[in-house]
C-alpha atoms as a PDB file:
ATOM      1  CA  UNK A   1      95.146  56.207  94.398  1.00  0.00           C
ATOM      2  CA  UNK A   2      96.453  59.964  94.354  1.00  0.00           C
ATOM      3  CA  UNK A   3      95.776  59.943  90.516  1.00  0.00           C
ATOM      4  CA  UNK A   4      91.503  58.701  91.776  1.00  0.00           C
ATOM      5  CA  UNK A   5      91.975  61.433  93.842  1.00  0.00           C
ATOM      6  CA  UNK A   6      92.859  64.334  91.891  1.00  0.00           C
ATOM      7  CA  UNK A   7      90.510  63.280  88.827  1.00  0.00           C
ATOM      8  CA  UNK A   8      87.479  63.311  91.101  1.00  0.00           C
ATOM      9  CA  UNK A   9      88.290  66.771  92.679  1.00  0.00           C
ATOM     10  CA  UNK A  10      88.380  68.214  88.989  1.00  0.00           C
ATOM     11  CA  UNK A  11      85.133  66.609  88.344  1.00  0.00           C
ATOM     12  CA  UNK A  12      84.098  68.541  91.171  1.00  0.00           C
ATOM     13  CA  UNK A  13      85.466  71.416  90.106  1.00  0.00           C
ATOM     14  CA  UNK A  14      83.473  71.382  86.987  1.00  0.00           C
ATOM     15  CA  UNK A  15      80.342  70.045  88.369  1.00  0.00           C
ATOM     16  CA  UNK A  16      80.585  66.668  86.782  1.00  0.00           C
ATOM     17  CA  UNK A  17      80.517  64.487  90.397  1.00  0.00           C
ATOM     18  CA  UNK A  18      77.838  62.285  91.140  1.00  0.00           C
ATOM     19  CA  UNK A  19      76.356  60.944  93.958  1.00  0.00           C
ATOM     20  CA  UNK A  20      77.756  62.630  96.840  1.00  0.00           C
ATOM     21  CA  UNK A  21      79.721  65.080  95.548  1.00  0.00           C
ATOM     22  CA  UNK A  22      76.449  66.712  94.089  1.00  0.00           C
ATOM     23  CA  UNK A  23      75.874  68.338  97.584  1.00  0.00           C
ATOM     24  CA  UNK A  24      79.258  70.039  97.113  1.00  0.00           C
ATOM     25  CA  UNK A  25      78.467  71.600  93.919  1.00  0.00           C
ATOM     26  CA  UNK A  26      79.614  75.238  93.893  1.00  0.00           C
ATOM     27  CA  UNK A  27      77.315  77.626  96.012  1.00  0.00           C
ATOM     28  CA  UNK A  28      77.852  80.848  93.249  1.00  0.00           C
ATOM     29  CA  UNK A  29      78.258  79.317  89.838  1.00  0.00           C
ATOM     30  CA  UNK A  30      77.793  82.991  88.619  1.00  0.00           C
ATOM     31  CA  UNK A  31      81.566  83.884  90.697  1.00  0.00           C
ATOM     32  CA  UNK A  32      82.352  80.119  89.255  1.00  0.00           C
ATOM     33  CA  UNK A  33      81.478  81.445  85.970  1.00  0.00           C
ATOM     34  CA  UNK A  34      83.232  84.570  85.772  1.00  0.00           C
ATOM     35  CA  UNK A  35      86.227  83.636  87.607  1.00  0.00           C
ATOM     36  CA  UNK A  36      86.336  80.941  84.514  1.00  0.00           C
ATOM     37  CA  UNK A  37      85.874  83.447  81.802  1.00  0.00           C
ATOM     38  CA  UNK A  38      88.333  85.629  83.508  1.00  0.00           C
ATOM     39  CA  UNK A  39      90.870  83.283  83.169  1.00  0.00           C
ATOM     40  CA  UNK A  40      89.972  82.178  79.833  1.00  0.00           C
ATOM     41  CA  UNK A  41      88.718  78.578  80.932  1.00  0.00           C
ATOM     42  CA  UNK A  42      86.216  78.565  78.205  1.00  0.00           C
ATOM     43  CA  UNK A  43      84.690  75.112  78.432  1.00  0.00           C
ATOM     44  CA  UNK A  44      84.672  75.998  82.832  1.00  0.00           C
ATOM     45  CA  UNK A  45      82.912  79.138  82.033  1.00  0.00           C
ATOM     46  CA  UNK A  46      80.153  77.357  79.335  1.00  0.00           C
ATOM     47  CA  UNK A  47      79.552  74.814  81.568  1.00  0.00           C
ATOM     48  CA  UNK A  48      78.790  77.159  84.800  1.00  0.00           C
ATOM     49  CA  UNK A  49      77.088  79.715  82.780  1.00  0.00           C
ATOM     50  CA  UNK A  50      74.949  77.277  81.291  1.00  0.00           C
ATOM     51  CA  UNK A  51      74.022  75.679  85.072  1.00  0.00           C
ATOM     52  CA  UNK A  52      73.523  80.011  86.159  1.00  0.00           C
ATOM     53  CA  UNK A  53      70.963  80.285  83.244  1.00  0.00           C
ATOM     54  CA  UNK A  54      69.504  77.303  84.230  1.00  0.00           C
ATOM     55  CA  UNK A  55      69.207  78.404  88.185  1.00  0.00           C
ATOM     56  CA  UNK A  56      68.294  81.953  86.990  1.00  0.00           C
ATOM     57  CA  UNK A  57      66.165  82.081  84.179  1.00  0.00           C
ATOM     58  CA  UNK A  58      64.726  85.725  84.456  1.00  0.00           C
ATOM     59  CA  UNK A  59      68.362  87.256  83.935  1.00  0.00           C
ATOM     60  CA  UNK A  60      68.537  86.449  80.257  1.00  0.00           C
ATOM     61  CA  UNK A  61      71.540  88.642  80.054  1.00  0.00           C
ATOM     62  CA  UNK A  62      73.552  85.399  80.966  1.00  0.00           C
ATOM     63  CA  UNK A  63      72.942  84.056  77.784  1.00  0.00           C
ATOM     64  CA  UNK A  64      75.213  86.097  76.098  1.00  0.00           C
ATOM     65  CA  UNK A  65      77.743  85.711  78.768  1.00  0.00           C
ATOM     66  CA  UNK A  66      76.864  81.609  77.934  1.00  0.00           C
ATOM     67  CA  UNK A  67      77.005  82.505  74.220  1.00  0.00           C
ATOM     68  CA  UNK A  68      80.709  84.363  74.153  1.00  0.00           C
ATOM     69  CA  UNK A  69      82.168  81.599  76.510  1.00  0.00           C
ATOM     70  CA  UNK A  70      81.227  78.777  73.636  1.00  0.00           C
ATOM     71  CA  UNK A  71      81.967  80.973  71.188  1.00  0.00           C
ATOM     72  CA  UNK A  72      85.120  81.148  72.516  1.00  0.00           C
ATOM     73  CA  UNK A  73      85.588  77.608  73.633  1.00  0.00           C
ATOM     74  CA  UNK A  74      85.395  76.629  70.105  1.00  0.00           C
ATOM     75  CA  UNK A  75      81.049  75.423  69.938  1.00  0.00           C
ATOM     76  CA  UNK A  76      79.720  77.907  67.276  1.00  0.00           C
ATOM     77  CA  UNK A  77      76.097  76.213  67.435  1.00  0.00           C
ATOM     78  CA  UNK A  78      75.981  76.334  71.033  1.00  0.00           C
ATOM     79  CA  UNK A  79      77.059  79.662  70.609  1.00  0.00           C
ATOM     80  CA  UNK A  80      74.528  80.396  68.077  1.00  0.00           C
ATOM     81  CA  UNK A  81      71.628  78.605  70.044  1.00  0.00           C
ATOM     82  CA  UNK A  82      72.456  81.310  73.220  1.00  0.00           C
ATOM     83  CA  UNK A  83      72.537  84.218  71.336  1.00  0.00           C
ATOM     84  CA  UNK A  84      69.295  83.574  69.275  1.00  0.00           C
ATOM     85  CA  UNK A  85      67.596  82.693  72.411  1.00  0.00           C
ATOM     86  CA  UNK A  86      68.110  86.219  74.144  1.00  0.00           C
ATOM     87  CA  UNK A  87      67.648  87.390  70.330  1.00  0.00           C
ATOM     88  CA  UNK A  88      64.065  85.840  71.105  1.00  0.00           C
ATOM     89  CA  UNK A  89      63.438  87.837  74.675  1.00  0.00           C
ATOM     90  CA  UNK A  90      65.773  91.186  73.244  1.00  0.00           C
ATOM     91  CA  UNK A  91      64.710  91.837  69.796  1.00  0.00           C
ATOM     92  CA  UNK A  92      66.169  95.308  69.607  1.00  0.00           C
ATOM     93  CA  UNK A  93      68.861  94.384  71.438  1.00  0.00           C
ATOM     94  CA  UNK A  94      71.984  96.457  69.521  1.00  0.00           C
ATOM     95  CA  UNK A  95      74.634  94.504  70.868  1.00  0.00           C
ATOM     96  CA  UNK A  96      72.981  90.783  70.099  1.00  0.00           C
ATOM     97  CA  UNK A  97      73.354  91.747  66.198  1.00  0.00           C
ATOM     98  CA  UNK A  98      76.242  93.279  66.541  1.00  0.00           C
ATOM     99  CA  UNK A  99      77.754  89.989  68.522  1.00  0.00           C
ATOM    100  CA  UNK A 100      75.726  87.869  65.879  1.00  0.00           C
ATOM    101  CA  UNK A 101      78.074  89.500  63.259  1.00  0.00           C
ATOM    102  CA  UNK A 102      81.102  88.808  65.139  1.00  0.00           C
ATOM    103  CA  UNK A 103      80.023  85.208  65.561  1.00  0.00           C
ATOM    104  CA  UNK A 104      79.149  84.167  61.639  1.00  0.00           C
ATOM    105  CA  UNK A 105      82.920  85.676  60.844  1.00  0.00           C
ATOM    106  CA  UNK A 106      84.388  83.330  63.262  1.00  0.00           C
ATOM    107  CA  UNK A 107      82.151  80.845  61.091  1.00  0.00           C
ATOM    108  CA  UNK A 108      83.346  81.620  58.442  1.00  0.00           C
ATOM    109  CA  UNK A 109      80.254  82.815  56.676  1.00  0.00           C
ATOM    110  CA  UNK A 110      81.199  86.479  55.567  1.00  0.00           C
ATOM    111  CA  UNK A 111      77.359  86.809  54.157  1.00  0.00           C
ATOM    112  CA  UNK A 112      75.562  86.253  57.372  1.00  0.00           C
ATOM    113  CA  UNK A 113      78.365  88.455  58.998  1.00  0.00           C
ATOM    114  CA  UNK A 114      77.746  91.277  56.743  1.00  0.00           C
ATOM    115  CA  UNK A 115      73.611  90.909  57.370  1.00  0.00           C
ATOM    116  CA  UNK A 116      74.087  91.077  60.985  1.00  0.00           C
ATOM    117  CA  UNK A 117      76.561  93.945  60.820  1.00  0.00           C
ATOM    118  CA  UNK A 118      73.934  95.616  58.576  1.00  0.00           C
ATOM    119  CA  UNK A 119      71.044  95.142  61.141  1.00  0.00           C
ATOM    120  CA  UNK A 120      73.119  96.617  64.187  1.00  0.00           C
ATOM    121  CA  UNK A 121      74.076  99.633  61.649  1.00  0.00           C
ATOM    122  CA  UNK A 122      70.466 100.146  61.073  1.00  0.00           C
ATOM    123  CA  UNK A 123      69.438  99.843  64.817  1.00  0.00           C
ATOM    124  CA  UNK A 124      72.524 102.597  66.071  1.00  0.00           C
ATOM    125  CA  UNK A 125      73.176 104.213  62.490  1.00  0.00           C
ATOM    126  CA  UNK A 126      75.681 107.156  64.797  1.00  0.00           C
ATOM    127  CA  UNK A 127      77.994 104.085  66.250  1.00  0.00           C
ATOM    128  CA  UNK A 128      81.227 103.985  65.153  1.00  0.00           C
ATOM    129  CA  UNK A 129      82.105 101.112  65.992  1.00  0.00           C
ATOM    130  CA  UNK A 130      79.405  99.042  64.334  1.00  0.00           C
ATOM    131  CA  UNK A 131      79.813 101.220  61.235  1.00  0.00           C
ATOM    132  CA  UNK A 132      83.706 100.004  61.412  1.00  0.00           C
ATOM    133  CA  UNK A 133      83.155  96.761  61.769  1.00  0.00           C
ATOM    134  CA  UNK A 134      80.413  96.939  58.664  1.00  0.00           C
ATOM    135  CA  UNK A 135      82.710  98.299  56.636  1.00  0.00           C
ATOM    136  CA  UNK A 136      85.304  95.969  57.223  1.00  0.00           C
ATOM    137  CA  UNK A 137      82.317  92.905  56.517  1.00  0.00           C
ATOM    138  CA  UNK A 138      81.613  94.988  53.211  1.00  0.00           C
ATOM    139  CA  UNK A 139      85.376  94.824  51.962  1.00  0.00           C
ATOM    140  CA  UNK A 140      85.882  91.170  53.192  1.00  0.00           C
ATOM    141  CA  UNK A 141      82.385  90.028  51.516  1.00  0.00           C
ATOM    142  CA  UNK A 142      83.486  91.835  48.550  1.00  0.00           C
ATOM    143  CA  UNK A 143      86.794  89.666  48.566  1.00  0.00           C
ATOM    144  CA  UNK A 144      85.079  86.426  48.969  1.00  0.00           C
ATOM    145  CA  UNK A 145      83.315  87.313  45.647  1.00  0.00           C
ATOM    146  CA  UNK A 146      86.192  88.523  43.891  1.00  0.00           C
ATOM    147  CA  UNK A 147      88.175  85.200  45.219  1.00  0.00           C
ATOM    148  CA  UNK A 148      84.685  83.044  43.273  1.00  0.00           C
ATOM    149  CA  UNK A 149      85.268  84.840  40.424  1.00  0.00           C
ATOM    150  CA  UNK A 150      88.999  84.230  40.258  1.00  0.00           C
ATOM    151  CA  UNK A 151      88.629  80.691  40.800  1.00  0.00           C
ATOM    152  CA  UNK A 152      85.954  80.416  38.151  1.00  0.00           C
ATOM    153  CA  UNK A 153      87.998  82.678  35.541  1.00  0.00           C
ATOM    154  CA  UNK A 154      90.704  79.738  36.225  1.00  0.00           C
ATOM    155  CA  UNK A 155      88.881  77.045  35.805  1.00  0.00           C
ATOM    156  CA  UNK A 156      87.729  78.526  32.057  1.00  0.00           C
ATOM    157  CA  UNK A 157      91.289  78.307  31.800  1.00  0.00           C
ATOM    158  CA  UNK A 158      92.234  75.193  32.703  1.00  0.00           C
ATOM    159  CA  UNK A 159      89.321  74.004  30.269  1.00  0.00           C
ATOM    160  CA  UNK A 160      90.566  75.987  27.808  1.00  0.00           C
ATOM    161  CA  UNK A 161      87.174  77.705  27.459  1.00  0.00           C
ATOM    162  CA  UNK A 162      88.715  81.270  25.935  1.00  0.00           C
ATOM    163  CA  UNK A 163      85.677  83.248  25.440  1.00  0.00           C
ATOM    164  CA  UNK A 164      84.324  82.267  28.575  1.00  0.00           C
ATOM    165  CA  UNK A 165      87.528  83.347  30.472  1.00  0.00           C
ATOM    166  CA  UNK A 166      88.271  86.482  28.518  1.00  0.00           C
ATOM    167  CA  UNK A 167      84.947  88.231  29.838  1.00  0.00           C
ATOM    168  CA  UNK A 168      85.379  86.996  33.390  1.00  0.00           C
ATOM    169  CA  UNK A 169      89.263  88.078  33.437  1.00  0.00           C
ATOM    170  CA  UNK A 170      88.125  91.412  31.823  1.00  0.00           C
ATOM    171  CA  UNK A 171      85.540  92.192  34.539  1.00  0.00           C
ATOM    172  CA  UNK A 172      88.275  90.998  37.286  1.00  0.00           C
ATOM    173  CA  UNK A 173      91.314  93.044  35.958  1.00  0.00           C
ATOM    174  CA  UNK A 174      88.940  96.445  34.600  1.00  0.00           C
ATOM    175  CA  UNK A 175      86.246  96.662  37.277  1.00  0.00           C
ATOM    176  CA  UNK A 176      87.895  94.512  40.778  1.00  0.00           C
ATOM    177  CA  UNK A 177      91.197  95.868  40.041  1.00  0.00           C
ATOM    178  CA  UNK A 178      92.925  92.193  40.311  1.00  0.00           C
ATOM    179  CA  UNK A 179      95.929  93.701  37.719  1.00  0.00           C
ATOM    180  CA  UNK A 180      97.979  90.792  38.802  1.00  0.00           C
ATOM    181  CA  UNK A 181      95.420  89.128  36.550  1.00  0.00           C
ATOM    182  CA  UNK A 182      96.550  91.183  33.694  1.00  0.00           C
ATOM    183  CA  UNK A 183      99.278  88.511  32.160  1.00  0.00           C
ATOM    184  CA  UNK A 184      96.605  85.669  31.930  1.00  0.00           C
ATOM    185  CA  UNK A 185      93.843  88.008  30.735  1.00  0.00           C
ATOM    186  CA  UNK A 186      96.568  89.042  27.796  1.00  0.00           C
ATOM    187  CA  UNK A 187      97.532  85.000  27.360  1.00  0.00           C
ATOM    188  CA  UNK A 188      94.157  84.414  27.094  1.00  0.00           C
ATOM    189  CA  UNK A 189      92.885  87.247  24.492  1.00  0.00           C
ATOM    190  CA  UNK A 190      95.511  85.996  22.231  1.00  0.00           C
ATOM    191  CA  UNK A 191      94.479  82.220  22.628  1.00  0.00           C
ATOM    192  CA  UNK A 192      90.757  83.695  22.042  1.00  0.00           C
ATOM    193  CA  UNK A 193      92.306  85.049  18.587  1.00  0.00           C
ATOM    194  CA  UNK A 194      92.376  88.748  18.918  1.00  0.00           C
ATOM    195  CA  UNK A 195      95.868  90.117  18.836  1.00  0.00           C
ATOM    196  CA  UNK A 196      95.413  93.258  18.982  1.00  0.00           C
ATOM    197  CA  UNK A 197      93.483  93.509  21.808  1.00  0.00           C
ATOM    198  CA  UNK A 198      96.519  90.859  23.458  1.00  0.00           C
ATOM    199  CA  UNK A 199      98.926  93.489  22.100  1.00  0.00           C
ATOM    200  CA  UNK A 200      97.442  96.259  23.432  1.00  0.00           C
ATOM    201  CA  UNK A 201      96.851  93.836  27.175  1.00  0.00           C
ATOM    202  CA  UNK A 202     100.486  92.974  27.116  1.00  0.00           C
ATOM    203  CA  UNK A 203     101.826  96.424  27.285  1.00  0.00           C
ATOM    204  CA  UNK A 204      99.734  97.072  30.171  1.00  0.00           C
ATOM    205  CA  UNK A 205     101.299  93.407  31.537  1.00  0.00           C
ATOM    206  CA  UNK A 206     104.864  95.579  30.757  1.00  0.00           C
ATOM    207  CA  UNK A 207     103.799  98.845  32.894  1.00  0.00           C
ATOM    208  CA  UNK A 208     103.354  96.710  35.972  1.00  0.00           C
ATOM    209  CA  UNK A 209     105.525  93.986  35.901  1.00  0.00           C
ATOM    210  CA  UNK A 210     107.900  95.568  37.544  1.00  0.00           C
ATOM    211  CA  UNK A 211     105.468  95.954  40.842  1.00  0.00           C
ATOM    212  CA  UNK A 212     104.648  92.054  40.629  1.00  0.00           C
ATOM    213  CA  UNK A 213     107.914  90.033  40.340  1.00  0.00           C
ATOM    214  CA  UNK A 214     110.834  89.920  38.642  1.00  0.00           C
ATOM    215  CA  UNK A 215     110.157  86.981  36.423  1.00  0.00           C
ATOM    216  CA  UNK A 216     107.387  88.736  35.236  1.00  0.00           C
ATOM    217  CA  UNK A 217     109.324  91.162  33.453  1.00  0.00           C
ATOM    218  CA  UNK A 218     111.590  88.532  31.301  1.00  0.00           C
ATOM    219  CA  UNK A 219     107.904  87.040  30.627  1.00  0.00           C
ATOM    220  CA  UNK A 220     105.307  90.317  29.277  1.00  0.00           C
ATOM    221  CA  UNK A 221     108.542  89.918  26.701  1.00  0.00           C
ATOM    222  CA  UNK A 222     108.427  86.722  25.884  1.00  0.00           C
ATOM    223  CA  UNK A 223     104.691  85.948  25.731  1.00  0.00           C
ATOM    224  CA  UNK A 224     104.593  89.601  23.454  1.00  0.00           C
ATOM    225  CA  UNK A 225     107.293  87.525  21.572  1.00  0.00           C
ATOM    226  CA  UNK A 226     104.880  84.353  21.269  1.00  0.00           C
ATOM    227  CA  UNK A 227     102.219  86.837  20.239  1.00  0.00           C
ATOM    228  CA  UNK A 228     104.132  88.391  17.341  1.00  0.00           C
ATOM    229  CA  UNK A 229     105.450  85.039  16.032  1.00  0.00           C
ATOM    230  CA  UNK A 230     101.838  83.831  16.422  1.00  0.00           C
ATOM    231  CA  UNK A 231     101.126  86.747  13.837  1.00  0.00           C
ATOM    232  CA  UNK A 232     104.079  85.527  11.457  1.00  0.00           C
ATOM    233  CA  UNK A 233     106.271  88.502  11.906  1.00  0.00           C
ATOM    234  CA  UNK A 234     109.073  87.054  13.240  1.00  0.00           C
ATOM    235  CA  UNK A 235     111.181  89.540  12.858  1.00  0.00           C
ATOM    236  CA  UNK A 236     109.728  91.631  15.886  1.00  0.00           C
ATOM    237  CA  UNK A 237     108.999  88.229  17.533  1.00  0.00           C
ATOM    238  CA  UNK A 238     112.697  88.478  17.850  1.00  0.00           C
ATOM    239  CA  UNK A 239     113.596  91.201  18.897  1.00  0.00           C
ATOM    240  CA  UNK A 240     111.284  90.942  21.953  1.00  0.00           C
ATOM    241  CA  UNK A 241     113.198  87.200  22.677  1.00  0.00           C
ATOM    242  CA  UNK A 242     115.983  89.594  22.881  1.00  0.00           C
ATOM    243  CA  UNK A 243     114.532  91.672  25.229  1.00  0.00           C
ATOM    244  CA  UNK A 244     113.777  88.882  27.266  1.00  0.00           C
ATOM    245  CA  UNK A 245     116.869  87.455  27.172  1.00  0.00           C
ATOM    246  CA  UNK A 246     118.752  90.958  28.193  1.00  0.00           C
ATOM    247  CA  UNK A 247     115.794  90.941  30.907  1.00  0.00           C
ATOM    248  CA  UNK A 248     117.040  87.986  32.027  1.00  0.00           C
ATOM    249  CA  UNK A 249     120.487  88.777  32.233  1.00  0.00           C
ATOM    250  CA  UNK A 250     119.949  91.999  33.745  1.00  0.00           C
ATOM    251  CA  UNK A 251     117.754  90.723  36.738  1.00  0.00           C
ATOM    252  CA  UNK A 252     120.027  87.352  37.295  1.00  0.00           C
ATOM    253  CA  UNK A 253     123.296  88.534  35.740  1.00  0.00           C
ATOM    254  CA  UNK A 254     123.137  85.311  33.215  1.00  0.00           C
ATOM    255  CA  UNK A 255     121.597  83.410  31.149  1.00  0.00           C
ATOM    256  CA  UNK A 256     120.771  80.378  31.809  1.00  0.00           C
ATOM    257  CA  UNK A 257     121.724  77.275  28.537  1.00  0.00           C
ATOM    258  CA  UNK A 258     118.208  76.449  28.615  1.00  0.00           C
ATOM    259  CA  UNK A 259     116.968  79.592  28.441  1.00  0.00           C
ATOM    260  CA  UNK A 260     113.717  79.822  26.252  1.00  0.00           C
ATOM    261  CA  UNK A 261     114.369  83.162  25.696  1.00  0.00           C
ATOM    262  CA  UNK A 262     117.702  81.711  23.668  1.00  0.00           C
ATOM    263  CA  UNK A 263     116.090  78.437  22.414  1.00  0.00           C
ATOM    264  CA  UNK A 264     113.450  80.569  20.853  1.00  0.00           C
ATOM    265  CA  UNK A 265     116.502  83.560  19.373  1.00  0.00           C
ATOM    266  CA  UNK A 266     118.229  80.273  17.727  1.00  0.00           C
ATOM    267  CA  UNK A 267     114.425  79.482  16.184  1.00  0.00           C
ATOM    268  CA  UNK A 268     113.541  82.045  14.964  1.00  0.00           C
ATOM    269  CA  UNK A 269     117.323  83.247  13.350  1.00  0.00           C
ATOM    270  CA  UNK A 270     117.022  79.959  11.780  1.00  0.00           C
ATOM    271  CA  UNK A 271     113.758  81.172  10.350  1.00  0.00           C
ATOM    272  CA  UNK A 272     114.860  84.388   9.060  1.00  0.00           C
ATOM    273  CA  UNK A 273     118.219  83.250   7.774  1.00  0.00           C
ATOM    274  CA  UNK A 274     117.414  79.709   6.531  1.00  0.00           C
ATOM    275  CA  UNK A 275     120.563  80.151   3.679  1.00  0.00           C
ATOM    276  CA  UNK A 276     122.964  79.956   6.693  1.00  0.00           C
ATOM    277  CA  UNK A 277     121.902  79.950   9.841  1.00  0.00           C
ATOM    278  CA  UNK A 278     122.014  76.405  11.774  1.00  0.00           C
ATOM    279  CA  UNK A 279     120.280  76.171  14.856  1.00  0.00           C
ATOM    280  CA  UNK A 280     122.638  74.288  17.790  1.00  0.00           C
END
């Protein structure tokens, strides 16, 4: 009985009751509204807001107040439907775009952010606030694109598509500045067949390994290795295994027995002196 009770005084709380408990409804939904909001009872604050804009229909400045409480609460196209509405009444309304903005990067949908953005820049050009948050849409638009391209350039990859992937991975690593690109755009030029453009690629993989992990500095040597052995000198094909090995050593303080910096040493001495070197 006490649990009846309780679930029908929230009901009339929120203005679901029927019947009866209609008559009791709240007298100020607006104070029902904002006390909601101002404790961060979202779906409260939507619901009351929504009955105030219904009992008040010449104060359209509640639909923004309904808009940012489902917004909030989690209902984007409720959200969306509010603001567009006062959008309708307010056309030159500063804040609406710059609220629209706000709302299509909660979306998810850094395009229609950035338009919105634009239009509140172009309504208050001298606010720096809007002109903040549009440059912070520009950058993170700019990353979505960059993020597209990167999954596209690895796709090429995957389908072993080399030309395809070389020009994407060039525009990525010389024009976006994605450098931690730079040891698949190398991998890649010399699987497209032109090693001295990989050559070249690889000792720019060499200057920044350092600032991208340590395994990547036992590996600019040993795909430079794979390159030069690809090019039938084997000779400097090993002595870059070597450098990958000491690499190795120096960053772990060992080397490990399966190694492929030593596998591929024991290779290629067994190339170069076939009279008696044996391979283990």
């Amino acid at each position: 009985m006490r649990r009846e009770l309780r679930f029908a005084s929230t009901l009339l709380r929120v203005g679901h009751a029927n019947g009866a408990g209609e008559a009791r409804a709240p007298v100020n939904v607006l104070a029902e509204a904002d006390a909601a909001r101002d404790r961060r009872d979202w779906a409260t604050a939507a619901f009351h807001y929504r009955q105030a804009v219904e009992q008040y229909p010449a104060r359209i400045s509640l639909l923004v107040q309904l808009g940012h409480a489902c917004k909030e609460n989690g209902d984007f196209e409720a959200a969306l439907e509010a603001y567009r509405h006062f959008l309708e009444e307010e056309p030159d309304d500063i804040d609406i775009h710059l609220q629209l903005g706000h709302l299509y990067n909660r979306m998810n949908e850094p395009e229609a952010a950035l338009q919105w953005y634009e239009r509140a820049h172009a309504l208050a050009p001298g606010d720096v606030d809007i002109a903040g948050h549009l440059e912070s849409a520009r950058l993170r638009f700019s990353r979505v694109d960059v993020e597209r391209k990167r999954q596209s350039a690895m796709e090429l990859v995957q389908s072993r598509r080399w030309p395809q992937a070389r020009a994407l991975l060039r525009d990525l690593v010389d024009t976006d500045g994605e450098i931690d690109l730079i040891a698949v755009y190398a991998n890649v030029t010399k699987e497209a067949g032109d090693f001295d453009e990989a050559l070249q690629l690889y000792d720019v993989y060499r200057r920044h390994a350092q600032n991208l992990d340590a395994a990547s500095v036992i590996d600019v040597e040993i795909q430079t290795a794979h390159l030069y052995k690809a090019m039938r000198d084997i000779e400097a094909a090993l002595r870059y295994y070597i450098r990958a090995r000491d690499a190795e050593f120096s960053l772990y303080g060992h080397v490990t027995p399966d190694s492929t910096a030593g596998r591929e040493i024991r290779a290629c001495m067994a190339e170069i002196y076939t009279c008696f070197w044996h391979p283990e």
